[in-house]
Protein backbone atom coordinates (compact mmCIF):
# COMPACT_ATOMS: atom_id res chain seq x y z
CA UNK A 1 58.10 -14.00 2.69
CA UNK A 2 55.35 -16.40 3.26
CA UNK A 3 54.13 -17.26 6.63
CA UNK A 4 53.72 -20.58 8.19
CA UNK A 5 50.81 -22.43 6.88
CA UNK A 6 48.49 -21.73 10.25
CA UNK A 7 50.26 -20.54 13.16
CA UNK A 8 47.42 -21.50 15.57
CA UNK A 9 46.92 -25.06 14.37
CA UNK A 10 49.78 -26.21 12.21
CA UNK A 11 49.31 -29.27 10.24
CA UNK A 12 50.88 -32.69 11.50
CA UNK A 13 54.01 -33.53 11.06
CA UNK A 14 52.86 -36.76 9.55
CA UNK A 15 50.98 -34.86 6.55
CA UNK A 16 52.25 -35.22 2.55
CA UNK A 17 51.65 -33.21 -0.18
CA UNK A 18 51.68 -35.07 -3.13
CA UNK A 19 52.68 -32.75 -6.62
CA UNK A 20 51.99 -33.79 -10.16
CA UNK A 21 53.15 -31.88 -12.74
CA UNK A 22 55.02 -32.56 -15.97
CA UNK A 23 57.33 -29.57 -15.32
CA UNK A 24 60.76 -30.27 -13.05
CA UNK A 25 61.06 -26.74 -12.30
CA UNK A 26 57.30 -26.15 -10.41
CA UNK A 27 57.78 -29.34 -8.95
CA UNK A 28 61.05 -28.25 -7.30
CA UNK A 29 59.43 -25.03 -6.46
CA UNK A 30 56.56 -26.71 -4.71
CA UNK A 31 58.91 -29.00 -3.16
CA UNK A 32 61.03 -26.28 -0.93
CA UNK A 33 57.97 -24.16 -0.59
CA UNK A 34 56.04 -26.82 1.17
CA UNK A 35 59.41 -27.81 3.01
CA UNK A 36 60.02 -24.06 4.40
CA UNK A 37 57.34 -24.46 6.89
CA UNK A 38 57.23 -28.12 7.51
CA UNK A 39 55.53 -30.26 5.43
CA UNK A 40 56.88 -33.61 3.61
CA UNK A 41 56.30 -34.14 -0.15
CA UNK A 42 56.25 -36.67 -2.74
CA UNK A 43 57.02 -35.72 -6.57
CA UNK A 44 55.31 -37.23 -9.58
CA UNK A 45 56.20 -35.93 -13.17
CA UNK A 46 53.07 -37.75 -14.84
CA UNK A 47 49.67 -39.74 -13.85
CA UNK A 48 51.50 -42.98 -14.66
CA UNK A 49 54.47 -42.08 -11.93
CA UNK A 50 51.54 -41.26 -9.48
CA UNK A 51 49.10 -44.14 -10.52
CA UNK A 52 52.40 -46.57 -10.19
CA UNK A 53 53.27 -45.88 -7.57
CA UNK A 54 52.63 -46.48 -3.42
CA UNK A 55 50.48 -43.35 -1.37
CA UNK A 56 51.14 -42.98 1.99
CA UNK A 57 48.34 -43.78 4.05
CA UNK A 58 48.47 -40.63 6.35
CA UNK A 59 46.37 -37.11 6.20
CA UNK A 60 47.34 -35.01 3.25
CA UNK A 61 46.05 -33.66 -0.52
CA UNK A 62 47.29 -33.43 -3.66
CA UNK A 63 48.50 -30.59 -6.06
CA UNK A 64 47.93 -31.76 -9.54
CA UNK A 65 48.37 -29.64 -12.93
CA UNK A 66 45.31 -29.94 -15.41
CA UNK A 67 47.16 -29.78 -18.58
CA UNK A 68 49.49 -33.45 -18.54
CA UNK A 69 50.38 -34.92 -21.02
CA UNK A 70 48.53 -38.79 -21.84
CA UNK A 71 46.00 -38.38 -18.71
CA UNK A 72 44.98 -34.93 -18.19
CA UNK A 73 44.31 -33.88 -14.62
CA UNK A 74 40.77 -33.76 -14.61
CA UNK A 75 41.24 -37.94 -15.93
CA UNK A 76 43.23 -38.44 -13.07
CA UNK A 77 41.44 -37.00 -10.50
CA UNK A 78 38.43 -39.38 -11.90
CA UNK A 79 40.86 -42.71 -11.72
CA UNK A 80 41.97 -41.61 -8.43
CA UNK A 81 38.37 -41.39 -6.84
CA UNK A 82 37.25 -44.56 -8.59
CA UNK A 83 40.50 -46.41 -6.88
CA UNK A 84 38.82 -44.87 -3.70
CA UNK A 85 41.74 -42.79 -3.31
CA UNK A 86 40.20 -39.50 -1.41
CA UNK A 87 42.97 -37.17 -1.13
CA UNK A 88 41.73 -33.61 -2.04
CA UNK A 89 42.65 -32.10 -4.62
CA UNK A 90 44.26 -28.58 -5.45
CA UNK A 91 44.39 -28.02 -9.02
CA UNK A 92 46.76 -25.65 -10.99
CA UNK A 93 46.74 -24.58 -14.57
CA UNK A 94 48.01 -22.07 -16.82
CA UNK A 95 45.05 -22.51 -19.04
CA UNK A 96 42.62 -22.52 -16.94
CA UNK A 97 38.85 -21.88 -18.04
CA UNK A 98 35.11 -21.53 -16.18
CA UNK A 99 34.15 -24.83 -17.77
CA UNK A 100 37.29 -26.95 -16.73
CA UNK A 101 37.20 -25.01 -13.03
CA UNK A 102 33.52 -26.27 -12.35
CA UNK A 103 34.03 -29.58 -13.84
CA UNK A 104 37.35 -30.10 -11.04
CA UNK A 105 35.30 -28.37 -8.41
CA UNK A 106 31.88 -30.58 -8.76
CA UNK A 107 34.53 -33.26 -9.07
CA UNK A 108 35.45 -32.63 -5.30
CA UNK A 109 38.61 -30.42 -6.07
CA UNK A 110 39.84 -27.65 -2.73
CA UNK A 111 40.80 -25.12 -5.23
CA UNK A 112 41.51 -24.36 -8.43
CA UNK A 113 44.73 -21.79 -8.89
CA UNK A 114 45.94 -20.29 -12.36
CA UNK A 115 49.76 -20.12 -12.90
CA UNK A 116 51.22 -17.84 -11.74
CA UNK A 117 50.12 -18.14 -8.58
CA UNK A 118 51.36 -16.48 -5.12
CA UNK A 119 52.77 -18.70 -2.84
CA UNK A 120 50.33 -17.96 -0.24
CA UNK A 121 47.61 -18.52 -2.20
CA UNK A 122 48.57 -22.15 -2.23
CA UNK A 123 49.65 -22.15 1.22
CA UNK A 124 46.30 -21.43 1.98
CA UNK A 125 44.94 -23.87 -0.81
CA UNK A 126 47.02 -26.20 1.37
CA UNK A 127 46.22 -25.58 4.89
CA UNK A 128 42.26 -26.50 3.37
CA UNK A 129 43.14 -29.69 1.54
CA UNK A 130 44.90 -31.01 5.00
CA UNK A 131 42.36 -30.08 7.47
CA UNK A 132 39.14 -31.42 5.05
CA UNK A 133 41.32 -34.70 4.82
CA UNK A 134 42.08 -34.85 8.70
CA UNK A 135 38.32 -34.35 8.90
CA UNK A 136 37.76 -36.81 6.61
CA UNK A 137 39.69 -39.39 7.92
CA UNK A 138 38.12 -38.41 11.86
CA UNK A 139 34.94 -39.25 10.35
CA UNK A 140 36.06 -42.45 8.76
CA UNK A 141 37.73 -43.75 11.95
CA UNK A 142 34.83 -43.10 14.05
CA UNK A 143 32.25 -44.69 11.30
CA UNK A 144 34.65 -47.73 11.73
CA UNK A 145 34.62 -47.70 15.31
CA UNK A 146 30.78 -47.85 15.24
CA UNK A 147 31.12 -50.76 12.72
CA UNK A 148 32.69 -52.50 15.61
CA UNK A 149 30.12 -52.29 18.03
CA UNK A 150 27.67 -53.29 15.81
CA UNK A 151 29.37 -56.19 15.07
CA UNK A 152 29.15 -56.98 18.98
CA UNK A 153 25.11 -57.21 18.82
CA UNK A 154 23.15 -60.62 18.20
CA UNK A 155 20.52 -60.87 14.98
CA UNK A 156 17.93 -60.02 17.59
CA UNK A 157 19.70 -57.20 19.48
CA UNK A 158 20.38 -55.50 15.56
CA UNK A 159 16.11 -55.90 15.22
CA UNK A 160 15.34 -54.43 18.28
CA UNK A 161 17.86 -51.37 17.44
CA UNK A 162 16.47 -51.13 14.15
CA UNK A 163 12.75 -50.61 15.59
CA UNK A 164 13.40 -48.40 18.19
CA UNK A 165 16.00 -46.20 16.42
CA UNK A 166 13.17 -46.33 13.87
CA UNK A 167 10.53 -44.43 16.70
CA UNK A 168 8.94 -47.14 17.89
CA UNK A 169 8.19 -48.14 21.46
CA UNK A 170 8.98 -51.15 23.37
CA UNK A 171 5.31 -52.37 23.70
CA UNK A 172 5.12 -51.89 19.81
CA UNK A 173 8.67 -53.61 18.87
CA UNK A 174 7.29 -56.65 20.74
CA UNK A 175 4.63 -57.07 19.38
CA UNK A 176 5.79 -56.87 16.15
CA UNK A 177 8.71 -59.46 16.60
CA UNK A 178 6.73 -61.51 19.21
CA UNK A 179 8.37 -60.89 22.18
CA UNK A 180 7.34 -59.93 25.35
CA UNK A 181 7.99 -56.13 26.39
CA UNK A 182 10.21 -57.22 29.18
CA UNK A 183 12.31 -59.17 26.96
CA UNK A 184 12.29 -55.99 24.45
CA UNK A 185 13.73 -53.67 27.26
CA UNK A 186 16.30 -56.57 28.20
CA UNK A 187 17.72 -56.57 24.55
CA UNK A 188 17.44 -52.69 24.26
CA UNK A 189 19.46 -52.50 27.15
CA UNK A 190 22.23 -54.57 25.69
CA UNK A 191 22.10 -52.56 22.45
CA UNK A 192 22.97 -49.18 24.71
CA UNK A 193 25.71 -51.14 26.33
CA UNK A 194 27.18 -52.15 23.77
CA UNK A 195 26.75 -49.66 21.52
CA UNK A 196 28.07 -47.09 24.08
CA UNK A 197 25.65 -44.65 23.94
CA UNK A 198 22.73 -43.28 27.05
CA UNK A 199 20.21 -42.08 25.41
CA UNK A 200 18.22 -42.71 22.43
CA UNK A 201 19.41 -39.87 20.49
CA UNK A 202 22.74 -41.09 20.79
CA UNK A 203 21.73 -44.26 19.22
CA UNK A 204 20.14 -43.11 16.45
CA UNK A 205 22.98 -41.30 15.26
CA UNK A 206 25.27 -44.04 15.71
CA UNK A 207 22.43 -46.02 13.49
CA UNK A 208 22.00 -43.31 10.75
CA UNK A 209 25.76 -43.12 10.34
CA UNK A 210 25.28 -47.14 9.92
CA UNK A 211 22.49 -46.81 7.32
CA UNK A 212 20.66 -49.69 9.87
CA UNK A 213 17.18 -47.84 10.75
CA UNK A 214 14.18 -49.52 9.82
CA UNK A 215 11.48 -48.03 7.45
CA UNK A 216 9.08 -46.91 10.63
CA UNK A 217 5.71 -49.02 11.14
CA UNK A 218 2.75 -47.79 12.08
CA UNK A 219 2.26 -46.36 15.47
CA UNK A 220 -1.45 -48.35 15.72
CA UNK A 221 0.05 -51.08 16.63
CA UNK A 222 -0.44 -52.52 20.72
């Protein structure tokens, strides 16, 4: 008897496990294990079914057989990241090798689980794939949210950020963009505001996760 996939934090009601495999019977087997303790699935019998067809846009992963026939798995999990698809991946073979294992984990794959495997084993496979995807898509939303308040600053407000955030100080920014070092601190205060952060090492984070920091100038300058 397997036990639920984690007791003290249980996935989301919301989350799908996709299954690929060529073979009716696993895929039926998947389907009322995943079932038994909650979890909604979608069945694919090849890539072309999967590739064809519309993903839910919710947190969840993806248990895919390596050996398909047309598109192996390995293929598929390299069309599925170039359509920006980023559901992880549990793989499951019956031929499974070292080569083909390292290849699906440098690839991004969870796990990698020869058949037969115990149902636990991929309960636990499971539980992984859902929480790195929740994570995932945390990290995505919030990214996005600091999109937005970038958005919010003016051309000079994103210069200012990008010299400070870069080390410099308010004497040198202006001086550097010809402004004077009252005006500097004006638009520095706006780019807190509106970026929602208090302190400066708030606001460099939000600017490394935005790639916006300037290459940092000398310090000479007055």
């Amino acid at each position: 008897m397997t036990r639920p996939i984690d007791e003290a934090h249980p996935p989301s009601a919301k989350s799908i496990v996709i299954i690929v495999d060529d073979d009716a019977g696993i895929r039926t087997s998947l389907d009322s294990l995943f079932r038994s303790v909650g979890l909604e699935t979608r069945l694919f019998g090849s890539p072309a079914e999967l590739l064809g067809g519309q993903l839910p846009d919710r947190p969840g992963c993806i248990v895919l057989d390596v050996r398909l026939p047309g598109v192996s798995g390995l293929d598929l999990q390299g069309q599925l990241a170039q359509q920006g698809i980023g559901y992880p991946i549990i793989f499951m073979t019956g031929h499974g090798d070292i080569p083909m294992s390292v290849r699906a984990m440098k690839a991004g794959a969870v796990d990698f689980l020869s058949k037969p495997f115990r149902d636990q084993d991929m309960l636990d496979a499971v539980t992984a794939a859902l929480a790195r995807d929740a994570q995932r898509r945390a990290e995505a939303t919030a990214k996005e949210d600091i999109r937005a308040q970038y958005e919010t600053l003016t051309a000079r407000e994103r210069e200012v950020m990008g010299h400070v955030t870069a080390g410099l100080m308010n004497k040198q920014v202006a001086g550097l963009i010809g402004l004077s070092e009252i005006t500097v601190k004006i638009h520095r205060g706006n780019v807190m505001r509106k970026m929602g952060v208090r302190s400066l090492a708030d606001l460099v984070r939000k600017a490394e996760a935005l790639g916006v920091s300037q290459t940092r100038r000398s310090t000479d300058q007055t």
